[in-house]
PDB file of N, CA and C in Angstrom:
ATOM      1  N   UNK A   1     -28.232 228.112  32.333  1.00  0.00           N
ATOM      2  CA  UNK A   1     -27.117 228.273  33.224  1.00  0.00           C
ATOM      3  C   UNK A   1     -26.094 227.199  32.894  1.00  0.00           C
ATOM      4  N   UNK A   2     -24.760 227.470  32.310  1.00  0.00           N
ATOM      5  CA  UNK A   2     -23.664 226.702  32.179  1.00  0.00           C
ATOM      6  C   UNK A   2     -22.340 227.420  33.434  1.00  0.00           C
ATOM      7  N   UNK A   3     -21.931 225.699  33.479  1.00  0.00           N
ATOM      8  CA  UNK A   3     -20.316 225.781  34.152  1.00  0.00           C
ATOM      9  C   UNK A   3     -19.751 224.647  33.209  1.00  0.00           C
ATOM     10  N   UNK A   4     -18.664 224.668  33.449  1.00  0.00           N
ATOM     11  CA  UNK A   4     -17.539 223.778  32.968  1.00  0.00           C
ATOM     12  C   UNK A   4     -18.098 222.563  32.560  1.00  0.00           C
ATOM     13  N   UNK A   5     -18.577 222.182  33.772  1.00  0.00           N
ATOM     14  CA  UNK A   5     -19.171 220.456  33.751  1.00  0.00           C
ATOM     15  C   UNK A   5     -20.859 220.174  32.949  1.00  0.00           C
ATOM     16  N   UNK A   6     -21.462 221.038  33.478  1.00  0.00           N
ATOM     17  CA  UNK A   6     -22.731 220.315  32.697  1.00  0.00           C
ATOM     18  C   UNK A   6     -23.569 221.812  32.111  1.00  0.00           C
ATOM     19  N   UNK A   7     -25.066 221.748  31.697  1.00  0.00           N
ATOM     20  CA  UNK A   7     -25.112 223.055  31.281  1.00  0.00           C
ATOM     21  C   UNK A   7     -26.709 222.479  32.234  1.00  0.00           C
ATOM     22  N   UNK A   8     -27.487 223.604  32.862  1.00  0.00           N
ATOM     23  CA  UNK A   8     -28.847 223.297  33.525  1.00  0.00           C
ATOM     24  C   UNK A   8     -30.086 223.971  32.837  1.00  0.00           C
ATOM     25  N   UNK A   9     -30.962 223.129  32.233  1.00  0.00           N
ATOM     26  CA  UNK A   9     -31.981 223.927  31.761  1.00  0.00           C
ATOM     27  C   UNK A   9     -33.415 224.173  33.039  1.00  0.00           C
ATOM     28  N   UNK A  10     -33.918 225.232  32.457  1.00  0.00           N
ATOM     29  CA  UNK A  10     -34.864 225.547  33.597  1.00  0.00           C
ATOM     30  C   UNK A  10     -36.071 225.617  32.796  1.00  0.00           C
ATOM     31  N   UNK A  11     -37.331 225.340  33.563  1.00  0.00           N
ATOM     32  CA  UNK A  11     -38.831 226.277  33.002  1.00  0.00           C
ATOM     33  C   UNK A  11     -38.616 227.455  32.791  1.00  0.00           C
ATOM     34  N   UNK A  12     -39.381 227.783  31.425  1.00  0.00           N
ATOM     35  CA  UNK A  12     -39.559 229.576  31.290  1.00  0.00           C
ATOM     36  C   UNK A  12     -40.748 230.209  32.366  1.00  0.00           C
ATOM     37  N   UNK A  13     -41.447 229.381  32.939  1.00  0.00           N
ATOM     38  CA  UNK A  13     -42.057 229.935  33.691  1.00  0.00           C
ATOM     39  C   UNK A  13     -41.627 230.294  34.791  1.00  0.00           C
ATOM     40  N   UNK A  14     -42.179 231.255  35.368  1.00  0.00           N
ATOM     41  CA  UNK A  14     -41.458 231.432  36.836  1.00  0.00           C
ATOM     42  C   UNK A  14     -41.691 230.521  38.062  1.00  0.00           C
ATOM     43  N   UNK A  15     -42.549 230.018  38.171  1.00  0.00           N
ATOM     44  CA  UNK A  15     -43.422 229.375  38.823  1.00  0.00           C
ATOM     45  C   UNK A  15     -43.509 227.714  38.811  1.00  0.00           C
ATOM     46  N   UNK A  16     -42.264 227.469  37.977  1.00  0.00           N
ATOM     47  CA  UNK A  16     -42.533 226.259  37.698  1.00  0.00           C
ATOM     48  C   UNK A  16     -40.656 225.926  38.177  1.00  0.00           C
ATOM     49  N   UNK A  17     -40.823 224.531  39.128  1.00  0.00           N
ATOM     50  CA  UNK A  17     -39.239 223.902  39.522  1.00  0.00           C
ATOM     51  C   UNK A  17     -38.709 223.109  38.612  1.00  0.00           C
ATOM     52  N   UNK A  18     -39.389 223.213  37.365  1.00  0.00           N
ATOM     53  CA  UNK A  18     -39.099 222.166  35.973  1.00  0.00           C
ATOM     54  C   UNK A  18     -37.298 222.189  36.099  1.00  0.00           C
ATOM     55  N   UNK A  19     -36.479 221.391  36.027  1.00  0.00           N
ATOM     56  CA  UNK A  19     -35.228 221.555  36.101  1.00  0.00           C
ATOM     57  C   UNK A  19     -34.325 220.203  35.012  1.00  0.00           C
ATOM     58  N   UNK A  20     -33.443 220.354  34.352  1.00  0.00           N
ATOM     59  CA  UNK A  20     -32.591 219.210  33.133  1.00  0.00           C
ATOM     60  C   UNK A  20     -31.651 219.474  33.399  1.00  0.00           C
ATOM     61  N   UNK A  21     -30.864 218.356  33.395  1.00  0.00           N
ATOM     62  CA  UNK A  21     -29.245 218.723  33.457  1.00  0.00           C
ATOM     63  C   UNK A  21     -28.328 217.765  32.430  1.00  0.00           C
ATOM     64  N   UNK A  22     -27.993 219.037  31.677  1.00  0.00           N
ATOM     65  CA  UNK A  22     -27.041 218.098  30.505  1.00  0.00           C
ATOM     66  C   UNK A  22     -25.644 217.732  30.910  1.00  0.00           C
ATOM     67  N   UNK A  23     -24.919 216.846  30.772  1.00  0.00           N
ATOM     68  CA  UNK A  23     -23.350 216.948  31.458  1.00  0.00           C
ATOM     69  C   UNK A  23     -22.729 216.391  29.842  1.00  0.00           C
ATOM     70  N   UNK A  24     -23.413 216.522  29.007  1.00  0.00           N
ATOM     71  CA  UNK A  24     -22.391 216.251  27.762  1.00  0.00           C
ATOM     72  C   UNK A  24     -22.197 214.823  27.067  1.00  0.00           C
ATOM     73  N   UNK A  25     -23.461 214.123  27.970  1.00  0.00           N
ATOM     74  CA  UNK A  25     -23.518 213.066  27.554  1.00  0.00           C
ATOM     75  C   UNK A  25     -24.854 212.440  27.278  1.00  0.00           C
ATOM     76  N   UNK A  26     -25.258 213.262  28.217  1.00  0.00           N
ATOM     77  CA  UNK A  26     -27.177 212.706  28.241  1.00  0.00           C
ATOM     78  C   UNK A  26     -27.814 213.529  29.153  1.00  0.00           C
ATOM     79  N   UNK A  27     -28.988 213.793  29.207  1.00  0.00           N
ATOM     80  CA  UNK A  27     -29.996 214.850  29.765  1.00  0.00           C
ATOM     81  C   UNK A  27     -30.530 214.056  30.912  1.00  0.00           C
ATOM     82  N   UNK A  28     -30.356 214.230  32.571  1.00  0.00           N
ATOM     83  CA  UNK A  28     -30.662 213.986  33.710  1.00  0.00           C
ATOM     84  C   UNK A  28     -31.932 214.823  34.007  1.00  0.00           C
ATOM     85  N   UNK A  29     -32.932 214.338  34.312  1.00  0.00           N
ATOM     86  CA  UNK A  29     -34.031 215.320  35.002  1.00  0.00           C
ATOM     87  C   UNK A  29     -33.926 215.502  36.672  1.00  0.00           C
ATOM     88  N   UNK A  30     -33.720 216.538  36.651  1.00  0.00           N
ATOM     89  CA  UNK A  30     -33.399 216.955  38.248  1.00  0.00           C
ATOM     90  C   UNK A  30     -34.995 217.335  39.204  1.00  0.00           C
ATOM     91  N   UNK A  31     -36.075 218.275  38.330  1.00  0.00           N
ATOM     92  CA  UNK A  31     -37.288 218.127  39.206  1.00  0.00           C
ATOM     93  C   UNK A  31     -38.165 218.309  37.673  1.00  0.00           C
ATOM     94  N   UNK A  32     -39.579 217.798  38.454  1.00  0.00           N
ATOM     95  CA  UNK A  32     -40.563 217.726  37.466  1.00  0.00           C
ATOM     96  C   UNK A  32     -41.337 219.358  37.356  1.00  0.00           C
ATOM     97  N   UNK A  33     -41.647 219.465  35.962  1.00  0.00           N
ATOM     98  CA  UNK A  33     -42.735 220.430  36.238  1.00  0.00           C
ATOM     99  C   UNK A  33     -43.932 220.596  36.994  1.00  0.00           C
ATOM    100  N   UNK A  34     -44.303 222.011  37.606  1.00  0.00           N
ATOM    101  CA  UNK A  34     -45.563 221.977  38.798  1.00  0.00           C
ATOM    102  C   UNK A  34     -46.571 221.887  37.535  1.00  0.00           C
ATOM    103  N   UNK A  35     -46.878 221.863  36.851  1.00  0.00           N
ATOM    104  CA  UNK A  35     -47.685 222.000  35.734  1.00  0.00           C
ATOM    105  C   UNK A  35     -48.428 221.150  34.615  1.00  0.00           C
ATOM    106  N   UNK A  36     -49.296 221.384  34.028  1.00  0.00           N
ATOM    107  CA  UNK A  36     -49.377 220.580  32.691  1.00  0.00           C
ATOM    108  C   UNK A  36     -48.943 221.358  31.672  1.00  0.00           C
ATOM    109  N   UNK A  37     -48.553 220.248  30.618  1.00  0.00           N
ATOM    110  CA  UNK A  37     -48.135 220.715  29.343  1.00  0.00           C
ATOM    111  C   UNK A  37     -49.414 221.749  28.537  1.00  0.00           C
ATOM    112  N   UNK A  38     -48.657 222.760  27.876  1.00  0.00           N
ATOM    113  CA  UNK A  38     -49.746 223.669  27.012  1.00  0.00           C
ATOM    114  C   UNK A  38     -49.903 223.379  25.872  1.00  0.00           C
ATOM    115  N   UNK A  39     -50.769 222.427  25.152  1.00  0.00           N
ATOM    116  CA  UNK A  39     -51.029 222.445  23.366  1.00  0.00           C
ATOM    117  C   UNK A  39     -50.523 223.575  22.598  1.00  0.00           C
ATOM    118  N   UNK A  40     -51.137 224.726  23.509  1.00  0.00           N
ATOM    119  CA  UNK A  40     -51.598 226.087  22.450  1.00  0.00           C
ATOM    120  C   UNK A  40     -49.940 226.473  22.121  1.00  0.00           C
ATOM    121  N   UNK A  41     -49.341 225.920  23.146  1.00  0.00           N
ATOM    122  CA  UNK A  41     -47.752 226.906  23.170  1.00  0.00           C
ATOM    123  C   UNK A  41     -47.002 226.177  22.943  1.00  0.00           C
ATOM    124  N   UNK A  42     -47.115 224.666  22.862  1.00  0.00           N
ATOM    125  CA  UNK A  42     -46.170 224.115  22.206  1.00  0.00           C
ATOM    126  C   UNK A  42     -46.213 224.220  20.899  1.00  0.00           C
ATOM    127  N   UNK A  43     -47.476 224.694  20.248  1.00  0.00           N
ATOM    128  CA  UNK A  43     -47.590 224.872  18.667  1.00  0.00           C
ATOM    129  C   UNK A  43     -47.116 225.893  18.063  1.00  0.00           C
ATOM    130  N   UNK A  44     -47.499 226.817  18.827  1.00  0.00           N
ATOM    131  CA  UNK A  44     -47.070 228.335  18.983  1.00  0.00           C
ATOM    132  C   UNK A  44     -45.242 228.238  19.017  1.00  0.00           C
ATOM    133  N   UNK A  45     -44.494 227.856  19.757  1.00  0.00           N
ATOM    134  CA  UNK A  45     -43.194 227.681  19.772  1.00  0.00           C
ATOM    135  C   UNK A  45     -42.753 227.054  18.307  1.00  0.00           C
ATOM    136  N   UNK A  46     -42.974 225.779  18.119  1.00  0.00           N
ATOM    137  CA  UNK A  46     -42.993 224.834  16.823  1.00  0.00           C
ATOM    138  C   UNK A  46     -43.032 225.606  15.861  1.00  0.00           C
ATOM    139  N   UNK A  47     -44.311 226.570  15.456  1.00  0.00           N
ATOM    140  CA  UNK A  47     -44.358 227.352  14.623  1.00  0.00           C
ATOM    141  C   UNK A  47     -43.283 228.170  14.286  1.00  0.00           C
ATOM    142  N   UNK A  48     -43.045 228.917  15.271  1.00  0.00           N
ATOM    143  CA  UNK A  48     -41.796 229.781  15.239  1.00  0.00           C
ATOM    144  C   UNK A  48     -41.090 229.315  14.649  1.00  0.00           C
ATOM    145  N   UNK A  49     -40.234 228.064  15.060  1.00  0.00           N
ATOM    146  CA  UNK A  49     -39.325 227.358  15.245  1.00  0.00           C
ATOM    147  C   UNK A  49     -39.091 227.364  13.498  1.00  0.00           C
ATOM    148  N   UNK A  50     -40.166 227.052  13.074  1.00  0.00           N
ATOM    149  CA  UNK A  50     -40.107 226.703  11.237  1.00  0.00           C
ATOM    150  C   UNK A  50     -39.797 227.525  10.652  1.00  0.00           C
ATOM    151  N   UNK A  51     -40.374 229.183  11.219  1.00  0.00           N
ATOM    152  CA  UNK A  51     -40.619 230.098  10.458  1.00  0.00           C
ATOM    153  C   UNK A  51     -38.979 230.559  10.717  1.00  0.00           C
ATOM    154  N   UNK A  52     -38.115 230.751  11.528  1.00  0.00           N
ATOM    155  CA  UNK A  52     -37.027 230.914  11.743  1.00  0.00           C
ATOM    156  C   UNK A  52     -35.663 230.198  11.193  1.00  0.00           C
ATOM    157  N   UNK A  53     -36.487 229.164  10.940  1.00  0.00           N
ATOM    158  CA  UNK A  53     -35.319 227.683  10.518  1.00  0.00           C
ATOM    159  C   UNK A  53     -35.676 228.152   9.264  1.00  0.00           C
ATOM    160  N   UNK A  54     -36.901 228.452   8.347  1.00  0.00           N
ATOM    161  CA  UNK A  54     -37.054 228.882   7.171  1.00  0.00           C
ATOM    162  C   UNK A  54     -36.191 230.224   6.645  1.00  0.00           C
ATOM    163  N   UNK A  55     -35.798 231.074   7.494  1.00  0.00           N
ATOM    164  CA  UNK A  55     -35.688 232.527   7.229  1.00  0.00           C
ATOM    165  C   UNK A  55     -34.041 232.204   6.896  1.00  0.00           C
ATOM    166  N   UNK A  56     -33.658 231.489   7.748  1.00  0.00           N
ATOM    167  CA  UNK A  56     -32.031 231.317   8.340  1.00  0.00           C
ATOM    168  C   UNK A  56     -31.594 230.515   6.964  1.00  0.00           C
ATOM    169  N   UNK A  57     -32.281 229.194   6.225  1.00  0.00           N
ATOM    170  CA  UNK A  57     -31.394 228.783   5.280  1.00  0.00           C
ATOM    171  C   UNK A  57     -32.204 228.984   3.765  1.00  0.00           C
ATOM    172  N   UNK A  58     -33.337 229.848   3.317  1.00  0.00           N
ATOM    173  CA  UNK A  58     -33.409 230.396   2.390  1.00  0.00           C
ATOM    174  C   UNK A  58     -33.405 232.564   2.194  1.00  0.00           C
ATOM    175  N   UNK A  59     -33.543 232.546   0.891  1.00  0.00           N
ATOM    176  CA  UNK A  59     -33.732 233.978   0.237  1.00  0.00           C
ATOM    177  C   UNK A  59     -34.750 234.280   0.113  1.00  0.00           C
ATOM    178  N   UNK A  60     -35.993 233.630   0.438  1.00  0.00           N
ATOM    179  CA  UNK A  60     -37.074 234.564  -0.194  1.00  0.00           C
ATOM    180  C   UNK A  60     -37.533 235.106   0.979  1.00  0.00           C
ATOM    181  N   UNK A  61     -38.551 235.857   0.353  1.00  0.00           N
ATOM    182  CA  UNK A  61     -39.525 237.038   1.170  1.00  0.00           C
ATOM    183  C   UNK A  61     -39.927 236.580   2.503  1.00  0.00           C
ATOM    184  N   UNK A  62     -40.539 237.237   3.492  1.00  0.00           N
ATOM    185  CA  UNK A  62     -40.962 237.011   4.806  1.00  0.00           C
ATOM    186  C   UNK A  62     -42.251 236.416   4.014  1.00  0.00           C
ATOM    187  N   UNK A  63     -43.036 236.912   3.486  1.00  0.00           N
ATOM    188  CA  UNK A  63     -44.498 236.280   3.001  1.00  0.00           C
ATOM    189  C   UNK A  63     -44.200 234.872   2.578  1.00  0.00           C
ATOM    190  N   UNK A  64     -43.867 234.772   1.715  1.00  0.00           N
ATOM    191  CA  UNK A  64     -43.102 233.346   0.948  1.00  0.00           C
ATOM    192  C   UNK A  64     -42.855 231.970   2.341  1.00  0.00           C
ATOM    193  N   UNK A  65     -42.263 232.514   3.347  1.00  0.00           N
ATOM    194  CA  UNK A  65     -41.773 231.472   3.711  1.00  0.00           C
ATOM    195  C   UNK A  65     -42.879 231.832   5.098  1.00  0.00           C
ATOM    196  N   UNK A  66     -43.703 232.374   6.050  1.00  0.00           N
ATOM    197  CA  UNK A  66     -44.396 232.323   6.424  1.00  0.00           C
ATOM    198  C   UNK A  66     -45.469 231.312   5.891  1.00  0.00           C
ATOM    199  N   UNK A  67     -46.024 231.546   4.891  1.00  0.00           N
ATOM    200  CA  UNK A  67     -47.161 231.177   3.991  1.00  0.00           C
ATOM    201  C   UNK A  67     -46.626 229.608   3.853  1.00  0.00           C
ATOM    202  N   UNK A  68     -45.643 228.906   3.528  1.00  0.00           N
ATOM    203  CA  UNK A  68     -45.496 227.429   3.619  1.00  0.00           C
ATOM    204  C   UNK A  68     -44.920 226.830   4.951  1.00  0.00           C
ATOM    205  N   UNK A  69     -44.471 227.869   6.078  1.00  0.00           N
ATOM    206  CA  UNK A  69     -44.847 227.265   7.278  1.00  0.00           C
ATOM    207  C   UNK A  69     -46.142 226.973   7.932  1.00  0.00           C
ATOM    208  N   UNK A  70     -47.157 227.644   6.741  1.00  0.00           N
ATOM    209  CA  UNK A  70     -48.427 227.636   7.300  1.00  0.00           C
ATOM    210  C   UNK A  70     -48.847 226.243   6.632  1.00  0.00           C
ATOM    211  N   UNK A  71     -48.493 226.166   5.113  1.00  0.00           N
ATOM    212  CA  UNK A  71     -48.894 225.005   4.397  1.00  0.00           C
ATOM    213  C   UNK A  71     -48.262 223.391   5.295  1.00  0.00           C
ATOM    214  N   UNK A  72     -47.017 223.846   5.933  1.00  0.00           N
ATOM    215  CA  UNK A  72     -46.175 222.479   6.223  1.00  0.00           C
ATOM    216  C   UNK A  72     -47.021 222.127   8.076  1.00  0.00           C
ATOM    217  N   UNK A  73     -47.208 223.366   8.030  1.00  0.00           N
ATOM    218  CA  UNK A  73     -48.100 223.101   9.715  1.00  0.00           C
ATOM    219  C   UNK A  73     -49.391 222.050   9.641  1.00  0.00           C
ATOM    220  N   UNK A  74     -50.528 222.460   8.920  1.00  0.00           N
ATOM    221  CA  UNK A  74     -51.978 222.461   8.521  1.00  0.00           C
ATOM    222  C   UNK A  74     -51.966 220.956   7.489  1.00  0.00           C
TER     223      UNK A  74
END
């Protein structure tokens, strides 16, 4: 959620009052998460994260660059 002044990040969960607020200068935490952090899904995200950042600034194949996000993970 953005306005003019700052932009607000939220939990993807539903269930969770996790709340950040950027104003363009630095990141304010407004409430804490109801929760603990997930290993499995922060890796899971990360992963992505490579395999996407991989796709976006080379040419090769989906196999190719899967396969050394696996090597750069492990």
């Amino acid at each position: 959620r953005a306005n003019k002044s700052q932009i607000i990040w939220r939990c993807c969960r539903n269930d969770c009052a996790g709340r950040v607020r950027f104003d363009g200068t630095g990141y304010i935490k407004v409430t804490d998460h109801l929760h603990a952090p997930n290993p499995e899904e922060t890796i899971s995200v990360e992963f992505k994260s490579n395999i996407s950042s991989g796709a976006t600034i080379s040419h090769d194949p989906p196999r190719r660059i899967i396969h050394q996000a696996l090597l750069n993970f492990f």
